[in-house]
N, C-alpha and C. Protein backbone atom coordinates (compact mmCIF):
# COMPACT_ATOMS: atom_id res chain seq x y z
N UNK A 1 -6.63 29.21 39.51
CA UNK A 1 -7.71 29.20 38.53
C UNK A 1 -8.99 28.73 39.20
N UNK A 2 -9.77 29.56 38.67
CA UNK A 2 -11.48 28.79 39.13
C UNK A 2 -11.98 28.04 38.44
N UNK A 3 -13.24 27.63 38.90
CA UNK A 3 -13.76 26.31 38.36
C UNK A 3 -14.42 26.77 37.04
N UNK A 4 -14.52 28.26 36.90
CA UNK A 4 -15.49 28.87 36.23
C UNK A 4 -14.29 29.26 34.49
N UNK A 5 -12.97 28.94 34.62
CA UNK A 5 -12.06 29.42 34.03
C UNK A 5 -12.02 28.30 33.36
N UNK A 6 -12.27 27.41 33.84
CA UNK A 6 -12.11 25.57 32.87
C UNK A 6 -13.25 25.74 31.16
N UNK A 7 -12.97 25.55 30.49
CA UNK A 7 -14.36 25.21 29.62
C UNK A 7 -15.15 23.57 30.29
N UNK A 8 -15.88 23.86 29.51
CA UNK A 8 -16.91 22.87 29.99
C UNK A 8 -16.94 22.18 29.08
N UNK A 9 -16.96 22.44 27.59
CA UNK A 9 -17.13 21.87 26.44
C UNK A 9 -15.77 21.33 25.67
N UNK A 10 -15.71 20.70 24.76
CA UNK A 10 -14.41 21.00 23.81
C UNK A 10 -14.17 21.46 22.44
N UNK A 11 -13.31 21.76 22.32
CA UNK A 11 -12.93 22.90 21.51
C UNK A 11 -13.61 22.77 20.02
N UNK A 12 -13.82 23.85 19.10
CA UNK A 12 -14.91 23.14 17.85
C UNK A 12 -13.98 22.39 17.18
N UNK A 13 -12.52 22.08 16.99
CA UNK A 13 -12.11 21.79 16.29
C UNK A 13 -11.00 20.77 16.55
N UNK A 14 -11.63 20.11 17.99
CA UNK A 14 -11.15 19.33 18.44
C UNK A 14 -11.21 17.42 17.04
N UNK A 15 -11.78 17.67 16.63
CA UNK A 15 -11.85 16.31 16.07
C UNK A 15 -11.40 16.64 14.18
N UNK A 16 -10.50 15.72 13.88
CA UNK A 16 -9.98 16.08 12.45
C UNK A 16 -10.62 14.20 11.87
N UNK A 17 -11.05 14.37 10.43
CA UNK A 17 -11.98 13.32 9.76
C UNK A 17 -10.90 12.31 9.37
N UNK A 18 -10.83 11.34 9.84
CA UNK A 18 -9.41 10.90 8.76
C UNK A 18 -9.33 10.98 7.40
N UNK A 19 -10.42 10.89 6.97
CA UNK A 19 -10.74 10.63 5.25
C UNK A 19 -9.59 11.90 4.63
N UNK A 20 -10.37 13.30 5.54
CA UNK A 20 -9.44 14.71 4.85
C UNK A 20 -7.93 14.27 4.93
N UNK A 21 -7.88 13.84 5.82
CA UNK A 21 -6.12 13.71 6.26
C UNK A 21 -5.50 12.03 5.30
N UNK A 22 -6.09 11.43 4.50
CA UNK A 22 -5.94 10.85 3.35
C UNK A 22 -4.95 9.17 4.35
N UNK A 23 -5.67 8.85 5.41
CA UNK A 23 -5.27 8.25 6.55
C UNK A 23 -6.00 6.35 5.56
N UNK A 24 -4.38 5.93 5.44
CA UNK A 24 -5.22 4.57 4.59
C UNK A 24 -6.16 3.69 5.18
N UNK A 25 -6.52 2.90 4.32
CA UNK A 25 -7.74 2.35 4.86
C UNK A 25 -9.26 3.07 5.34
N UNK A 26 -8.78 4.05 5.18
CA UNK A 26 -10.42 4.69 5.47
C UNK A 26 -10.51 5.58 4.29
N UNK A 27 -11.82 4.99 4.12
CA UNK A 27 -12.85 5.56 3.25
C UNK A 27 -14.38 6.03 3.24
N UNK A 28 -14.38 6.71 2.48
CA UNK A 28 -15.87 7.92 2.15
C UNK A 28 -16.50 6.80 2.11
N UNK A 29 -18.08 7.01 2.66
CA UNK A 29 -19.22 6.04 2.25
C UNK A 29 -19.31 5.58 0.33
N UNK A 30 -19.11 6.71 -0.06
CA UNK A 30 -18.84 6.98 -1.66
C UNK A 30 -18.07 6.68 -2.20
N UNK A 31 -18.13 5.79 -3.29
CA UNK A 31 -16.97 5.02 -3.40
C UNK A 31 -15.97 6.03 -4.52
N UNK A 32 -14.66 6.58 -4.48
CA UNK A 32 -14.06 7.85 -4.83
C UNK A 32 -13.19 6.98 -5.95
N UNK A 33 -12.99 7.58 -7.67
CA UNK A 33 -11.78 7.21 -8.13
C UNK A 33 -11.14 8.06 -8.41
N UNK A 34 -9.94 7.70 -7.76
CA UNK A 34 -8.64 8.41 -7.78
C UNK A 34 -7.91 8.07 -8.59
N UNK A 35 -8.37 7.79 -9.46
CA UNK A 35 -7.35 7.37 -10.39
C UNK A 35 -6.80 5.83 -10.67
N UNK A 36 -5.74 5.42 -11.50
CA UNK A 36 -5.64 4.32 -11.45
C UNK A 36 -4.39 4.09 -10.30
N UNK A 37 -3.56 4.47 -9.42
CA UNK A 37 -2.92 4.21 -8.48
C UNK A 37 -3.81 4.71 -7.24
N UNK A 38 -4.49 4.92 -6.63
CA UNK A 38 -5.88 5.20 -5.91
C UNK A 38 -5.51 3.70 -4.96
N UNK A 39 -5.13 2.66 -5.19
CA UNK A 39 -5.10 1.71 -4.22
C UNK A 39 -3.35 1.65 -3.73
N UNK A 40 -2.57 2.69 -3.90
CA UNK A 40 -1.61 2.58 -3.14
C UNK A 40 -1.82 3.67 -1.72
N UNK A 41 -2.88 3.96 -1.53
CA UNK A 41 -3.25 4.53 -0.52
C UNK A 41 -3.38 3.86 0.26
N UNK A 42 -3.83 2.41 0.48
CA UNK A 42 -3.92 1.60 1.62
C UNK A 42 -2.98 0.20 1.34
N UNK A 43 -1.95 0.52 0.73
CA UNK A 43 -0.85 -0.37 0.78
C UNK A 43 -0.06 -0.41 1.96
N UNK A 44 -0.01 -0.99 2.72
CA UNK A 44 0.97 -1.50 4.03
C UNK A 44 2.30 -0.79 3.67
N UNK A 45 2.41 -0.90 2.48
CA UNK A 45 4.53 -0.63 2.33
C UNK A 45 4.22 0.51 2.61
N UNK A 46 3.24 1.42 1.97
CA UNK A 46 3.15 3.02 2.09
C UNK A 46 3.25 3.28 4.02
N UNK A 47 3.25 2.66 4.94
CA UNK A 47 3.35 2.71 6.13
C UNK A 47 4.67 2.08 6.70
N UNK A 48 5.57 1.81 6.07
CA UNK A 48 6.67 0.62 6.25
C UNK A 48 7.99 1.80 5.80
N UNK A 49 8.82 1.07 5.92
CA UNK A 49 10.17 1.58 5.84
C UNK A 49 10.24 0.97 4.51
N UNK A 50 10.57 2.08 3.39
CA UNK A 50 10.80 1.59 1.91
C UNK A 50 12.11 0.58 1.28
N UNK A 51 12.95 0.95 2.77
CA UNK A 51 13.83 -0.02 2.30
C UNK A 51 13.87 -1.42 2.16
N UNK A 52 13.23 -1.87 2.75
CA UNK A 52 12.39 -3.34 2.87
C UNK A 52 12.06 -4.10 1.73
N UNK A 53 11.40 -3.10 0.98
CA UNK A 53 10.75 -3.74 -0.37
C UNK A 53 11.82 -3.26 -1.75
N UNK A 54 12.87 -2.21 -1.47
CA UNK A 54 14.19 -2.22 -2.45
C UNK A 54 15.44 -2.62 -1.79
N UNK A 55 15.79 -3.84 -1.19
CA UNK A 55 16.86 -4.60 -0.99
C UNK A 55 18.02 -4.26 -1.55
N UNK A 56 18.98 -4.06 -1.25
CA UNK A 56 20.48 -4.34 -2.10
C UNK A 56 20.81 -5.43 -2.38
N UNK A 57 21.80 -5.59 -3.65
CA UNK A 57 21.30 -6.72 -4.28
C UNK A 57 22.23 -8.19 -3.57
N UNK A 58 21.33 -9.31 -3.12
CA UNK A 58 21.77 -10.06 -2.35
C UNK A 58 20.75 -10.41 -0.73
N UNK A 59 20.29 -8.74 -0.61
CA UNK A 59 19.42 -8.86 0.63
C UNK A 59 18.74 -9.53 1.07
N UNK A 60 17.58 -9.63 2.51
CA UNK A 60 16.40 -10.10 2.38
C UNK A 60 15.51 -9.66 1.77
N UNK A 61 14.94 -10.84 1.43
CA UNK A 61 13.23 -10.14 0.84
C UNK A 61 11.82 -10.32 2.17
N UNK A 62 12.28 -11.17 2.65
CA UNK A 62 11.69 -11.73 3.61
C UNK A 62 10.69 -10.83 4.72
N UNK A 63 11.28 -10.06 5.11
CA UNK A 63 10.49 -8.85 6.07
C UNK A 63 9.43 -8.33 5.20
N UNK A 64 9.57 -7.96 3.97
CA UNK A 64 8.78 -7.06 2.65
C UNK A 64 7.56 -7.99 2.36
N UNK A 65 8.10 -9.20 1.80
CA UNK A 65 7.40 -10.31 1.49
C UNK A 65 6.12 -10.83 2.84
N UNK A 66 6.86 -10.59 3.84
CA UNK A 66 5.66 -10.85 5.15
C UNK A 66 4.40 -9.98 5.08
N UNK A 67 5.46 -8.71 4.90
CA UNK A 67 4.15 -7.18 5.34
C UNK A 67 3.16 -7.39 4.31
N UNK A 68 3.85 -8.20 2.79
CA UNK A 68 2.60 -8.53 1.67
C UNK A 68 1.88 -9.80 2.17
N UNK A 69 2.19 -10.22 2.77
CA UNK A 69 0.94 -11.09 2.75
C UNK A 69 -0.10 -10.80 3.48
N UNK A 70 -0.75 -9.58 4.12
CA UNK A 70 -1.48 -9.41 4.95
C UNK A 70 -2.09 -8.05 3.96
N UNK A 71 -1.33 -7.77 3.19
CA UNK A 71 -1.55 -6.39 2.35
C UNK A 71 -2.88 -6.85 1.21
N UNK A 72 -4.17 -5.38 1.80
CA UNK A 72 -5.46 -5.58 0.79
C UNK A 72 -5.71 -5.51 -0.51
N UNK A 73 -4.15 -4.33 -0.89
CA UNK A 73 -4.42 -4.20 -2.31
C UNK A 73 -2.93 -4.76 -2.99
N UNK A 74 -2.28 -6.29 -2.38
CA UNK A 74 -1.46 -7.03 -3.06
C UNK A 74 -1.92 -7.05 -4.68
N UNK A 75 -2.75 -7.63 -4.88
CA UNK A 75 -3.50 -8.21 -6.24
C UNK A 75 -3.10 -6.81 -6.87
N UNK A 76 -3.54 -5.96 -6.86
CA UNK A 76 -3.77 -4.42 -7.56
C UNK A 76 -2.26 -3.78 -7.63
N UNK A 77 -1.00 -4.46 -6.22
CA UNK A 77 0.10 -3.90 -6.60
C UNK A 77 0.81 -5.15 -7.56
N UNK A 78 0.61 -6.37 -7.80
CA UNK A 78 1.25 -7.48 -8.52
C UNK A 78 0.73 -7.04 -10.09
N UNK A 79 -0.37 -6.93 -9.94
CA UNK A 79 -0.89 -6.21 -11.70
C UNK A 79 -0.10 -5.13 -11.80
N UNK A 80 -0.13 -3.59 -10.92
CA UNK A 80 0.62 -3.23 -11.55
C UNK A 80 1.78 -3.02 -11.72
N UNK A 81 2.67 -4.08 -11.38
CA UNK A 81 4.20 -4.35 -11.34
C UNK A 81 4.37 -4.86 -12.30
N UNK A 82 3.19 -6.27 -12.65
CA UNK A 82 3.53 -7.09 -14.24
C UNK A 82 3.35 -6.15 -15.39
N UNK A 83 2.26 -5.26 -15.40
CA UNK A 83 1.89 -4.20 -16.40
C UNK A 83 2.95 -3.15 -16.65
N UNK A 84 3.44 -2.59 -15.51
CA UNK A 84 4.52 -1.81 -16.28
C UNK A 84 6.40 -2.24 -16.10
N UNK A 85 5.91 -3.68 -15.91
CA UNK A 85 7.50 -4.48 -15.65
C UNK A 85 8.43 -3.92 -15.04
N UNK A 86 8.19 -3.54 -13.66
CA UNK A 86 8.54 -3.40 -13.02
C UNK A 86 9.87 -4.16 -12.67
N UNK A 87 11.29 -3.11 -12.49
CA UNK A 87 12.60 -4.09 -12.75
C UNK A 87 13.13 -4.40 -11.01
N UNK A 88 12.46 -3.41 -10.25
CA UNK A 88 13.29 -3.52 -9.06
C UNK A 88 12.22 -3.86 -8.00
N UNK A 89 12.78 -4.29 -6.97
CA UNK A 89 12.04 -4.13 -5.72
C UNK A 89 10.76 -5.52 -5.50
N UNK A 90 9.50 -5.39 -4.36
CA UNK A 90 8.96 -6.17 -4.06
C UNK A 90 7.75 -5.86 -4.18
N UNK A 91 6.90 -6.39 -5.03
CA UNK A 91 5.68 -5.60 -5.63
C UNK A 91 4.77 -6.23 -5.70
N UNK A 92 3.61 -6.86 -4.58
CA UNK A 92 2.59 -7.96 -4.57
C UNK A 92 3.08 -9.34 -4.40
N UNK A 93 3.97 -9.06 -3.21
CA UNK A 93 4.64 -10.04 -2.50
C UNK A 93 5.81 -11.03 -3.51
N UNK A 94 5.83 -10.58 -4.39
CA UNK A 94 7.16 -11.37 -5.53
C UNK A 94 8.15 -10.46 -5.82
N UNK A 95 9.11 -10.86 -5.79
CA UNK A 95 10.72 -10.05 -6.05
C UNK A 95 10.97 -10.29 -7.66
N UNK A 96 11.50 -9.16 -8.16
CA UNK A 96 11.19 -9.08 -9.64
C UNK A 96 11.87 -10.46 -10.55
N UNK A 97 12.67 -11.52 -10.02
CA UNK A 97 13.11 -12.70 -10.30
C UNK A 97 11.67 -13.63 -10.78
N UNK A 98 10.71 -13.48 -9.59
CA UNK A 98 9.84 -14.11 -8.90
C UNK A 98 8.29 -13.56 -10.16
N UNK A 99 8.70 -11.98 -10.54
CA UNK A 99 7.48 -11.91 -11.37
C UNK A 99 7.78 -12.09 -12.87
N UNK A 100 9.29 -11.89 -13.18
CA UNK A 100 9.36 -12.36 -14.37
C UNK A 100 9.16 -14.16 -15.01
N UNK A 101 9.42 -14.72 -13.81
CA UNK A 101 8.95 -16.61 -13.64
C UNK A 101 7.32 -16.09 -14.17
N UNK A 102 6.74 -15.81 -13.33
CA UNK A 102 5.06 -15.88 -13.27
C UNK A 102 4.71 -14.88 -14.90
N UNK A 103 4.80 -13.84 -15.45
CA UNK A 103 4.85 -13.39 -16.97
C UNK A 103 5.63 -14.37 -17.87
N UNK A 104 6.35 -14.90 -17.67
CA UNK A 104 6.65 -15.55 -18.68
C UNK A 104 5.81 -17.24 -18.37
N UNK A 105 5.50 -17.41 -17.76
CA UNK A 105 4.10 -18.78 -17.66
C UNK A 105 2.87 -18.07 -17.88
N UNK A 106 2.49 -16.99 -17.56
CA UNK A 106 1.43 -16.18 -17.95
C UNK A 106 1.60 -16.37 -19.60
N UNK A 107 2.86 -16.02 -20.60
CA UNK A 107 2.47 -15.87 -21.85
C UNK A 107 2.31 -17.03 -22.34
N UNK A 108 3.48 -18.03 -21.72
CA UNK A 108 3.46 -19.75 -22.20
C UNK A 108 1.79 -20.26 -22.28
N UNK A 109 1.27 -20.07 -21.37
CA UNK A 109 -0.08 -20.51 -20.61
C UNK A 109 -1.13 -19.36 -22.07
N UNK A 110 -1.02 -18.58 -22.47
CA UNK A 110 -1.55 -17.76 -23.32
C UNK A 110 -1.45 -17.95 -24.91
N UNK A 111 -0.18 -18.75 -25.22
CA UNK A 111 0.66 -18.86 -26.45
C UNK A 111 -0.51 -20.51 -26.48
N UNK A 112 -0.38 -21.17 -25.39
CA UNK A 112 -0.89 -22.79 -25.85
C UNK A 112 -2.44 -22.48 -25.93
């Protein structure tokens, strides 16, 4: 091959946007609603092995519970775990033992 056979440039379609490719954590300058689950797009579990956060019963919670504490839209997945009572699994770093404690002091705390 010659030197003349190389491109010089690169290709037009060398670069893909992450935003199109729905790549979490990145976002449009514009702030977009997607709806009301719109923040499980940049949930950590959505990148994780799902088994983690649905244990068999007895398991750890512990690995699940870690990846939440570093997770941006914890708050947004704990609301909506308490909101639609959520029976299984690990949902804003509490195991459903763990969110039925916290709703039922939520109503105590509401009732006084």
């Amino acid at each position: 091959m010659t030197a003349s056979q190389y491109r010089s440039e690169a290709p037009a379609d060398w670069f893909v946007d992450p935003v199109d490719l729905g790549v979490p954590g990145v976002r449009p300058d514009e702030p977009v609603d997607d709806g009301a689950l719109s923040w499980q797009s940049d949930a950590l579990c959505a990148q994780t092995d799902p088994e983690a956060f649905f244990p068999e019963k007895g398991g750890s919670t512990r690995d699940a519970k870690r990846i939440c504490t570093t997770c941006a839209v914890r708050t947004e997945c704990l609301e909506y775990a308490l909101q639609n009572d959520e029976r299984f699994g690990i949902w804003g770093g509490l195991s459903e033992r763990e969110r039925r404690r916290l709703k039922r002091a939520q109503q105590e705390q509401q009732a006084s």
